[in-house]
Protein backbone atom coordinates (compact mmCIF):
# COMPACT_ATOMS: atom_id res chain seq x y z
CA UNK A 1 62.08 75.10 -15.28
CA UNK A 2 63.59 77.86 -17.12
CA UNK A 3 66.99 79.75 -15.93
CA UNK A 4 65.12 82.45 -15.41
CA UNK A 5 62.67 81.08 -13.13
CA UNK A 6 65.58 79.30 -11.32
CA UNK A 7 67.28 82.63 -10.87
CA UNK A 8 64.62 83.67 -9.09
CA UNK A 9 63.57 81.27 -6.43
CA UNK A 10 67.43 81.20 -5.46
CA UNK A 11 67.21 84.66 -5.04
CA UNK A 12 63.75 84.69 -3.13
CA UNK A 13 65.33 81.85 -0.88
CA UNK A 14 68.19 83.98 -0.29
CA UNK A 15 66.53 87.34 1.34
CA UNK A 16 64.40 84.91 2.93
CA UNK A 17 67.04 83.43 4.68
CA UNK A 18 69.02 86.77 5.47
CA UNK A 19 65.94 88.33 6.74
CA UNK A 20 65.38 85.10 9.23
CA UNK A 21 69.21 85.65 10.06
CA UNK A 22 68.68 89.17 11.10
CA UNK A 23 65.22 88.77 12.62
CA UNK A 24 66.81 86.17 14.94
CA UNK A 25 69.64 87.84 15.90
CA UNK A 26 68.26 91.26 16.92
CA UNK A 27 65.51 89.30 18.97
CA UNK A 28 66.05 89.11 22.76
CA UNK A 29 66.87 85.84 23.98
CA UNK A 30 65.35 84.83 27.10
CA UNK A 31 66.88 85.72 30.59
CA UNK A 32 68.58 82.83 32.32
CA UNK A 33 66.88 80.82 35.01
CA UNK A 34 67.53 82.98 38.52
CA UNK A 35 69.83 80.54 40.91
CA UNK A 36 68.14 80.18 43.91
CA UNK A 37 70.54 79.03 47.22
CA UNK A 38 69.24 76.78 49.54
CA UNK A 39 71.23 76.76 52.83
CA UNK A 40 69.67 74.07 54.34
CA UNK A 41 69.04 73.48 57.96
CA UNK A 42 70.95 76.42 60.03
CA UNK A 43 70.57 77.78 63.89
CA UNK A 44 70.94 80.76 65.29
CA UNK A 45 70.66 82.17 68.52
CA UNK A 46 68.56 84.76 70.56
CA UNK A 47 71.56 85.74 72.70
CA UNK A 48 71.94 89.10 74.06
CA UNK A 49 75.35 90.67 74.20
CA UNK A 50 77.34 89.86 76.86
CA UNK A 51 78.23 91.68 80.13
CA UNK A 52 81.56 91.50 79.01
CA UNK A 53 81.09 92.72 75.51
CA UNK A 54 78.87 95.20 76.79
CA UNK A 55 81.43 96.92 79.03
CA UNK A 56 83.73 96.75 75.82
CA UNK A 57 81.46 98.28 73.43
CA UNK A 58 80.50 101.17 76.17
CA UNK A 59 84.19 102.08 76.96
CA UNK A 60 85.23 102.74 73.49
CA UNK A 61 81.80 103.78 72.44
CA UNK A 62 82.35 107.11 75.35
CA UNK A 63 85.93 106.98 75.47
CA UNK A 64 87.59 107.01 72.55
CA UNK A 65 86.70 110.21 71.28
CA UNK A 66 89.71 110.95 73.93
CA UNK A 67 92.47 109.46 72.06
CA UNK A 68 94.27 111.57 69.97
CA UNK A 69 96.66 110.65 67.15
CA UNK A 70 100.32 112.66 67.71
CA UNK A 71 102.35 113.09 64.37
CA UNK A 72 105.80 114.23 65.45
CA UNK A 73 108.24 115.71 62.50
CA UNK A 74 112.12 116.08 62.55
CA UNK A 75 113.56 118.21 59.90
CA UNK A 76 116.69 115.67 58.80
CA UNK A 77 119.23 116.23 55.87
CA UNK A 78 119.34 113.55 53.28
CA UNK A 79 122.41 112.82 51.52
CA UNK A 80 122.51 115.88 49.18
CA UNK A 81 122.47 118.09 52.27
CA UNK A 82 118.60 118.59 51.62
CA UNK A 83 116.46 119.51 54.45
CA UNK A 84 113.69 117.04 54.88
CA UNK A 85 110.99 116.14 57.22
CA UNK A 86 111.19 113.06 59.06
CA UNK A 87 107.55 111.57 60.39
CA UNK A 88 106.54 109.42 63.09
CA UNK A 89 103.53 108.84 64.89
CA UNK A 90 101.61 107.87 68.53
CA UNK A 91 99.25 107.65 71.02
CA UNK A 92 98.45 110.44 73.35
CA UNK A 93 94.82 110.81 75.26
CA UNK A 94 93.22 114.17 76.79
CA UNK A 95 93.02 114.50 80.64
CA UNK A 96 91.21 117.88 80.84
CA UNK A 97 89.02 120.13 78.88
CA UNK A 98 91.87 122.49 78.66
CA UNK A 99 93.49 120.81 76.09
CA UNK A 100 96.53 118.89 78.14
CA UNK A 101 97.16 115.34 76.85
CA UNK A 102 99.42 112.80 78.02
CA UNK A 103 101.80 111.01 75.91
CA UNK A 104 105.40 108.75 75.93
CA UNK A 105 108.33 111.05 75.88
CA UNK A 106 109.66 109.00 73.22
CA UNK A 107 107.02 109.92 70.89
CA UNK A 108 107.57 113.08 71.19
CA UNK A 109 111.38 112.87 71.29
CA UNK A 110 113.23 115.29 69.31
CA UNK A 111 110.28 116.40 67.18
CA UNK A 112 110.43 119.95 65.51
CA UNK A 113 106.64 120.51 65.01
CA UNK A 114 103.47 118.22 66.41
CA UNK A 115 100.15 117.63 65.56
CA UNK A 116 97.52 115.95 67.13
CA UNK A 117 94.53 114.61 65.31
CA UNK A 118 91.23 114.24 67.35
CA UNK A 119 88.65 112.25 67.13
CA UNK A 120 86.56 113.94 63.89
CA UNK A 121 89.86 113.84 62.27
CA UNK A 122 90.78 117.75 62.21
CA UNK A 123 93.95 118.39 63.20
CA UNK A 124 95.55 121.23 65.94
CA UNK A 125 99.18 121.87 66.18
CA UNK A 126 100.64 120.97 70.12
CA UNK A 127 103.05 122.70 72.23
CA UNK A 128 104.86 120.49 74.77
CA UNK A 129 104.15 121.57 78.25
CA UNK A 130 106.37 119.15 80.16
CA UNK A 131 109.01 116.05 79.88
CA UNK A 132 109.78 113.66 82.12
CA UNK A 133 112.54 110.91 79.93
CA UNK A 134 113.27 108.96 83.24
CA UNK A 135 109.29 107.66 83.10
CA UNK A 136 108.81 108.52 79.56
CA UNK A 137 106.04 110.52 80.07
CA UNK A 138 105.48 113.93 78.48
CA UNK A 139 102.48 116.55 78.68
CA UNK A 140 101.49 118.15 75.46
CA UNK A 141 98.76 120.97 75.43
CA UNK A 142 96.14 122.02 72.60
CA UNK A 143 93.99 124.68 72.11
CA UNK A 144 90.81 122.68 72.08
CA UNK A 145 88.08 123.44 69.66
CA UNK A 146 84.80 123.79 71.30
CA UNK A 147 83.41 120.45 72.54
CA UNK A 148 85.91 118.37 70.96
CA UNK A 149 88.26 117.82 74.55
CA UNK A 150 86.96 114.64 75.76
CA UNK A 151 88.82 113.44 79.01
CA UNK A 152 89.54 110.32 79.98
CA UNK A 153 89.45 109.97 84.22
CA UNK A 154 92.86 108.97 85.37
CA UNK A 155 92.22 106.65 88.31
CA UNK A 156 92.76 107.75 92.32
CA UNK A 157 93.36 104.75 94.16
CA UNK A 158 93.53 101.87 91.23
CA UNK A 159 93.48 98.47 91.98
CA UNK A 160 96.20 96.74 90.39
CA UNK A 161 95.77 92.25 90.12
CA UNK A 162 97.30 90.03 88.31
CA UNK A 163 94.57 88.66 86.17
CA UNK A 164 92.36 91.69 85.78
CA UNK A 165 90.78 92.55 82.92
CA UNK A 166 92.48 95.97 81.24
CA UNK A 167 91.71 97.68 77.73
CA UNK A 168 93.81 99.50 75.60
CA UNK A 169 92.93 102.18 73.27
CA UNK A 170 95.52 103.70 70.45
CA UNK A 171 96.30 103.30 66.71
CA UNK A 172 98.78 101.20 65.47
CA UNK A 173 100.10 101.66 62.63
CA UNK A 174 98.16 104.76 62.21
CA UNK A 175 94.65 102.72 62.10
CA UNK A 176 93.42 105.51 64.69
CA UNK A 177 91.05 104.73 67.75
CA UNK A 178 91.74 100.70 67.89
CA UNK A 179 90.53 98.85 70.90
CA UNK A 180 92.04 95.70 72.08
CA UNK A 181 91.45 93.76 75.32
CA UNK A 182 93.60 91.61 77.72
CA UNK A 183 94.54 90.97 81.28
CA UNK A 184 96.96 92.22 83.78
CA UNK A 185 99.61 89.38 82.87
CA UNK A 186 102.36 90.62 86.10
CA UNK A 187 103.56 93.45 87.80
CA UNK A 188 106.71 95.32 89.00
CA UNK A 189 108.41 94.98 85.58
CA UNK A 190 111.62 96.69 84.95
CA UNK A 191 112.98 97.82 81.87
CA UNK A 192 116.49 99.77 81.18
CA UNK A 193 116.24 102.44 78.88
CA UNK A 194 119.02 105.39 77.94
CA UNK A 195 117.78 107.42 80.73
CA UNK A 196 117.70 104.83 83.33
CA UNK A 197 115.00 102.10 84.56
CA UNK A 198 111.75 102.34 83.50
CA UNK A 199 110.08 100.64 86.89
CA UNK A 200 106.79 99.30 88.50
CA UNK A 201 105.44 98.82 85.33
CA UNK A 202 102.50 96.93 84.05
CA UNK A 203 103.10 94.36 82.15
CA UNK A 204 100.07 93.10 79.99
CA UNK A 205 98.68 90.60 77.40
CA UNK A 206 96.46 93.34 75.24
CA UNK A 207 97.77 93.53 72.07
CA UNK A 208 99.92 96.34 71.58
CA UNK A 209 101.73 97.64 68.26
CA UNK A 210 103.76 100.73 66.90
CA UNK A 211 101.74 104.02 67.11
CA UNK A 212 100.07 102.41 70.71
CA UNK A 213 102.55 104.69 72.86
CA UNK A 214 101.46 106.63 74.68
CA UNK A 215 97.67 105.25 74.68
CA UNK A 216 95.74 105.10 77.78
CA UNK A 217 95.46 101.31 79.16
CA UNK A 218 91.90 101.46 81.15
CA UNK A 219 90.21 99.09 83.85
CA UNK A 220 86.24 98.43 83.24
CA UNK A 221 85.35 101.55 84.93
CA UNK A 222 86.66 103.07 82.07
CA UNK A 223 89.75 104.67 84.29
CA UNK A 224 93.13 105.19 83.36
CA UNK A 225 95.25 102.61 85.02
CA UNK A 226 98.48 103.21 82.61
CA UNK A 227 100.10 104.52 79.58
CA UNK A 228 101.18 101.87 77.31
CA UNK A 229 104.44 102.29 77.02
CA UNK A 230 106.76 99.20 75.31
CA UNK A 231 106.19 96.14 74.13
CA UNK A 232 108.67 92.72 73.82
CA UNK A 233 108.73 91.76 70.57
CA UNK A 234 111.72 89.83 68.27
CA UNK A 235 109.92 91.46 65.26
CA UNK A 236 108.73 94.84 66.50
CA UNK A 237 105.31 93.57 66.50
CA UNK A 238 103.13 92.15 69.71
CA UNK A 239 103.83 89.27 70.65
CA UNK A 240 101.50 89.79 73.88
CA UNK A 241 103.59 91.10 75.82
CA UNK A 242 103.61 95.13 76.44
CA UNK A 243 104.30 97.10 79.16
CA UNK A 244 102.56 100.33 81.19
CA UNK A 245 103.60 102.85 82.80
CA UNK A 246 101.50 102.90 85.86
CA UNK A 247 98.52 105.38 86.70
CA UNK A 248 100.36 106.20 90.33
CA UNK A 249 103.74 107.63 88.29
CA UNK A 250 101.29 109.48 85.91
CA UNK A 251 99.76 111.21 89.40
CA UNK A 252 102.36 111.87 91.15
CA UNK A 253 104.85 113.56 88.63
CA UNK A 254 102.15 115.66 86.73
CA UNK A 255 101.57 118.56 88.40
CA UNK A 256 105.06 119.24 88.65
CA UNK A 257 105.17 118.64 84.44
CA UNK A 258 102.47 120.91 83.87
CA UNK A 259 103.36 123.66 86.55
CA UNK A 260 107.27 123.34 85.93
CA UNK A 261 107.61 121.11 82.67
CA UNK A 262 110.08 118.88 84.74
CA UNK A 263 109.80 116.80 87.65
CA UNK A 264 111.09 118.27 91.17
CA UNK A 265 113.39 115.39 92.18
CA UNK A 266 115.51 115.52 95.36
CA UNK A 267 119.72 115.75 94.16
CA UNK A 268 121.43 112.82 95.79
CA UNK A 269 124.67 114.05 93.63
CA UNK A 270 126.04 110.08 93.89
CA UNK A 271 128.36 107.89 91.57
CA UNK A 272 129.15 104.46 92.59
CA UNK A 273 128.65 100.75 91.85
CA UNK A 274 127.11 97.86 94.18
CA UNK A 275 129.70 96.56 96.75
CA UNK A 276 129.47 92.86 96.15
CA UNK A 277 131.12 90.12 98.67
CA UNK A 278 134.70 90.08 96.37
CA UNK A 279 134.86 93.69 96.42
CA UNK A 280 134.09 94.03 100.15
CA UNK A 281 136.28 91.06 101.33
CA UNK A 282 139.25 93.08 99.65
CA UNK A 283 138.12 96.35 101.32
CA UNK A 284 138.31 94.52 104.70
CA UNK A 285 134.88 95.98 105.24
CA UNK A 286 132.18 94.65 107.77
CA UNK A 287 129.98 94.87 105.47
CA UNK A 288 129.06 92.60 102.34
CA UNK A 289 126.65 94.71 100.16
CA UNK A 290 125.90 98.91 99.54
CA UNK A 291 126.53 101.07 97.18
CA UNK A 292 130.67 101.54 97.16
CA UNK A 293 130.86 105.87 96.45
CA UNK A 294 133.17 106.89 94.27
CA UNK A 295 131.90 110.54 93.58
CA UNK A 296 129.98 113.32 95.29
CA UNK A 297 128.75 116.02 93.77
CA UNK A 298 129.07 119.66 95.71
CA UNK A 299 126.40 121.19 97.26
CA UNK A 300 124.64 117.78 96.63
CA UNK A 301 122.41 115.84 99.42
CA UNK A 302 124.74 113.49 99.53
CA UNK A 303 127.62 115.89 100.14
CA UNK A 304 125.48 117.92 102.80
CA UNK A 305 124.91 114.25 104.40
CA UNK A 306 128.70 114.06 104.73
CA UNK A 307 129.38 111.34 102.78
CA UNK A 308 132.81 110.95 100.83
CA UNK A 309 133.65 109.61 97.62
CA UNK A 310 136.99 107.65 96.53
CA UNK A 311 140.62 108.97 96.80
CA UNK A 312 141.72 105.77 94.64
CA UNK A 313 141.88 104.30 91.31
CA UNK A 314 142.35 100.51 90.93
CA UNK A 315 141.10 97.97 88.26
CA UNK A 316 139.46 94.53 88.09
CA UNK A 317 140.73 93.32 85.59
CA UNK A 318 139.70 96.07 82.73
CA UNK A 319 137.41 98.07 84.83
CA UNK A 320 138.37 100.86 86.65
CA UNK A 321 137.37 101.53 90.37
CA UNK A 322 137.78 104.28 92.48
CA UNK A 323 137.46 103.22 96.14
CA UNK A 324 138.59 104.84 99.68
CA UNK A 325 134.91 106.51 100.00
CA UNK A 326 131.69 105.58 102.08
CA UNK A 327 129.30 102.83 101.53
CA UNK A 328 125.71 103.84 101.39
CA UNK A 329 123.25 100.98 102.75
CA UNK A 330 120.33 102.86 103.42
CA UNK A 331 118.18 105.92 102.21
CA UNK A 332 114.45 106.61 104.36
CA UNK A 333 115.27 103.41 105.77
CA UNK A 334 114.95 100.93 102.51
CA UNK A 335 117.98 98.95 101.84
CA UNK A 336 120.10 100.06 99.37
CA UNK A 337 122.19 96.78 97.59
CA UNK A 338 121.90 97.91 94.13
CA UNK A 339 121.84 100.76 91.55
CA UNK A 340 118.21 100.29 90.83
CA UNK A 341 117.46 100.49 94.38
CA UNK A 342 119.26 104.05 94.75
CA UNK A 343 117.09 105.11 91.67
CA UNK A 344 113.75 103.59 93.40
CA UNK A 345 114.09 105.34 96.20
CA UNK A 346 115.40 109.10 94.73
CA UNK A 347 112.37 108.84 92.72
CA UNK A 348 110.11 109.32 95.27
CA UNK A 349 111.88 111.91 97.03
CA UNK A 350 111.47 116.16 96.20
CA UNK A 351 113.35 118.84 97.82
CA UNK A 352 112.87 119.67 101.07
CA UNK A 353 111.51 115.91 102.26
CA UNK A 354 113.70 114.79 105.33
CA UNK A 355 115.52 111.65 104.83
CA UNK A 356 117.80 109.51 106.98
CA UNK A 357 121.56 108.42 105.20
CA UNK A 358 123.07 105.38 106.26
CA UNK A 359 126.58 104.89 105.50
CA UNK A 360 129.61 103.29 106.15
CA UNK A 361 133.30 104.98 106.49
CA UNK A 362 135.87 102.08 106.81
CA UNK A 363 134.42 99.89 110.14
CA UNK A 364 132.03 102.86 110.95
CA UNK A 365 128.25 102.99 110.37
CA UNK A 366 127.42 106.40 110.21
CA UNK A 367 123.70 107.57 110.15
CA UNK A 368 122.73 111.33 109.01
CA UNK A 369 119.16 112.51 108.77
CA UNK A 370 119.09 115.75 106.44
CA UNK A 371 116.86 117.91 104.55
CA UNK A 372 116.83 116.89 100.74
CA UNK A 373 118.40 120.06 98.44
CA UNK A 374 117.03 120.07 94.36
CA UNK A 375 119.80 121.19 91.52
CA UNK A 376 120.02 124.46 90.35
CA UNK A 377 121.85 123.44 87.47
CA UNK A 378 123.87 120.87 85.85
CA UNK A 379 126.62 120.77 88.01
CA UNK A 380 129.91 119.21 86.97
CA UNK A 381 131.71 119.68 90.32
CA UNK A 382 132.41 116.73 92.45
CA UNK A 383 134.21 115.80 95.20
CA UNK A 384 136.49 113.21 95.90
């Protein structure tokens, strides 16, 4: 074979071989075998929902188009004097088609400007209409778009049991409209706050987070039973516990928030401290538990009632006293042993109810039935 011929049979072998190359390159390959999954041998079940889930589903289904979300700003200054809004955010739900809504007075606390977000997430500023801090309740009111004030049906004559089943509607941690379920776990719960004791409340199981105040806590006939209110937590988060105000505060103080934007209370016009068997034994009184007086305010209840604080200061060990005056052991007839039972009892009273005082002045029981005065104003004025 000559070079020549060599030459080109190399060559012819070699475009031979390229075009192969590139023929099988640009060729599609075929698509992979499709996986196919085999479960195996399952079962399911023809099961209708339950009567319980069915009561669930239907309350939030109708209902919680009347929970609103309530943004509350401060205005704050930072450290370089800087004004700056400061955000929080609750739970509120509407209880007419007028726009009023009902919310914790601690959400609402201090706020320069609110908002409430409904249900189709547009927003409308709110005005408050009423406070109440010794319940924590507070009215707000909105002007409602058309068809978008849904109430909820605050309950008449509610049944309260321990063991009943309860839903509450809010959004914690600003995940809006959240339902969770529980029981009634007690009642009569008691919890101090800076204005006094929160009382009667509802204490429950249903979960219950940050940005829940101030949500309606509902009964399966889809009634308002309470506001949720607090919960007990080490971490701030439930720990299923929480706490309600109750639906029978919510109907007895609102009408005077909305008409007044306070609560008409009755002015006992009182300062003392519980007796106690030490403190009564060294008074030489007959009497081994009341409410020792130590101020009176003027023009007070109390002080058209007669009664008489303290004309001396003493102390046990560092804590002053100021004793001489009456003992109160009675108001309407309930015993009073106790600072929370002097605030039980003004709370259900209003100006102008009768009520009967017993007291004691030294060895004598003294008994005054009088007709309750409200405050004018803040008075300062006591007597001793």
């Amino acid at each position: 074979m000559s070079r020549k011929e060599f030459v080109t049979i190399v060559l012819a072998s070699s475009l031979i071989s390229a075009a192969l190359v590139i023929f099988l390159t640009r060729w599609p390959s075929p698509p992979p075998a499709r996986a196919e999954f085999q479960q195996g041998r399952t079962v399911s079940f023809d099961t209708n929902l339950s009567e319980d889930e069915a009561v669930n589903i239907r309350i939030y289904k109708e209902l919680s188009h009347a929970v609103v979300n309530i943004t509350s700003t401060r205005l704050m200054l930072n450290w370089w004097m800087n004004v700056v809004p400061e955000r929080g955010t609750g739970s509120g739900f509407l209880i007419d088609s007028e726009g009023h809504i009902v919310t914790n007075n601690h959400v609402i606390d201090d706020s320069d400007q609110l908002e409430v977000t409904l249900f189709d997430e547009s927003t409308v500023e709110a005005e408050v209409v009423g406070r109440d801090p010794i319940n924590d309740i507070a009215i707000l009111k909105i002007e409602c778009p058309e068809g978008k004030c849904v109430p909820i049906k605050l309950a008449t004559s509610p049944q309260f049991l321990v063991g009943q089943k309860v839903l509450a509607i809010g959004n914690p941690f600003g995940l809006e409209r959240t339902l969770t379920t529980g029981i009634i776990s007690s009642l009569g719960r008691s919890l101090d706050t800076e204005y006094g004791v929160l009382d009667d409340l509802i204490q429950t199981d249903a979960a219950i987070n940050p940005g829940n105040s101030g949500g309606p806590l509902l009964n399966t006939r889809g009634e308002v039973i309470g506001v949720n209110t607090a919960i007990y937590s080490k971490t701030g988060e439930s720990a299923g516990i929480g706490f309600a105000v109750p639906v029978t505060t919510i109907n007895r103080i609102i009408s005077d928030l909305i008409e007044h934007g306070r609560v008409l209370r009755a002015w006992i016009g009182i300062e003392g401290r519980p007796l106690g068997r030490r403190l009564a034994e060294y008074l030489d009184l007959p009497i081994r538990e009341g409410l020792l007086i130590e101020r009176v305010a003027e023009g007070s209840s109390a002080d058209v009632a007669g009664m008489r604080g303290g004309n001396q200061r003493v102390f046990a060990g560092n804590t002053p006293i100021i004793i001489g005056g009456d003992v109160l052991v009675s108001m309407g007839g309930k015993p009073i042993k106790s600072i929370r039972d002097f605030l039980r009892v003004r709370e259900s009273t209003r100006p102008g109810d009768s009520m009967e005082f017993e007291f004691y002045r030294g060895q004598e029981r003294i008994t005054r039935t009088i007709e309750l005065v409200g405050r004018n104003g803040e008075s300062r004025r006591f007597r001793f």
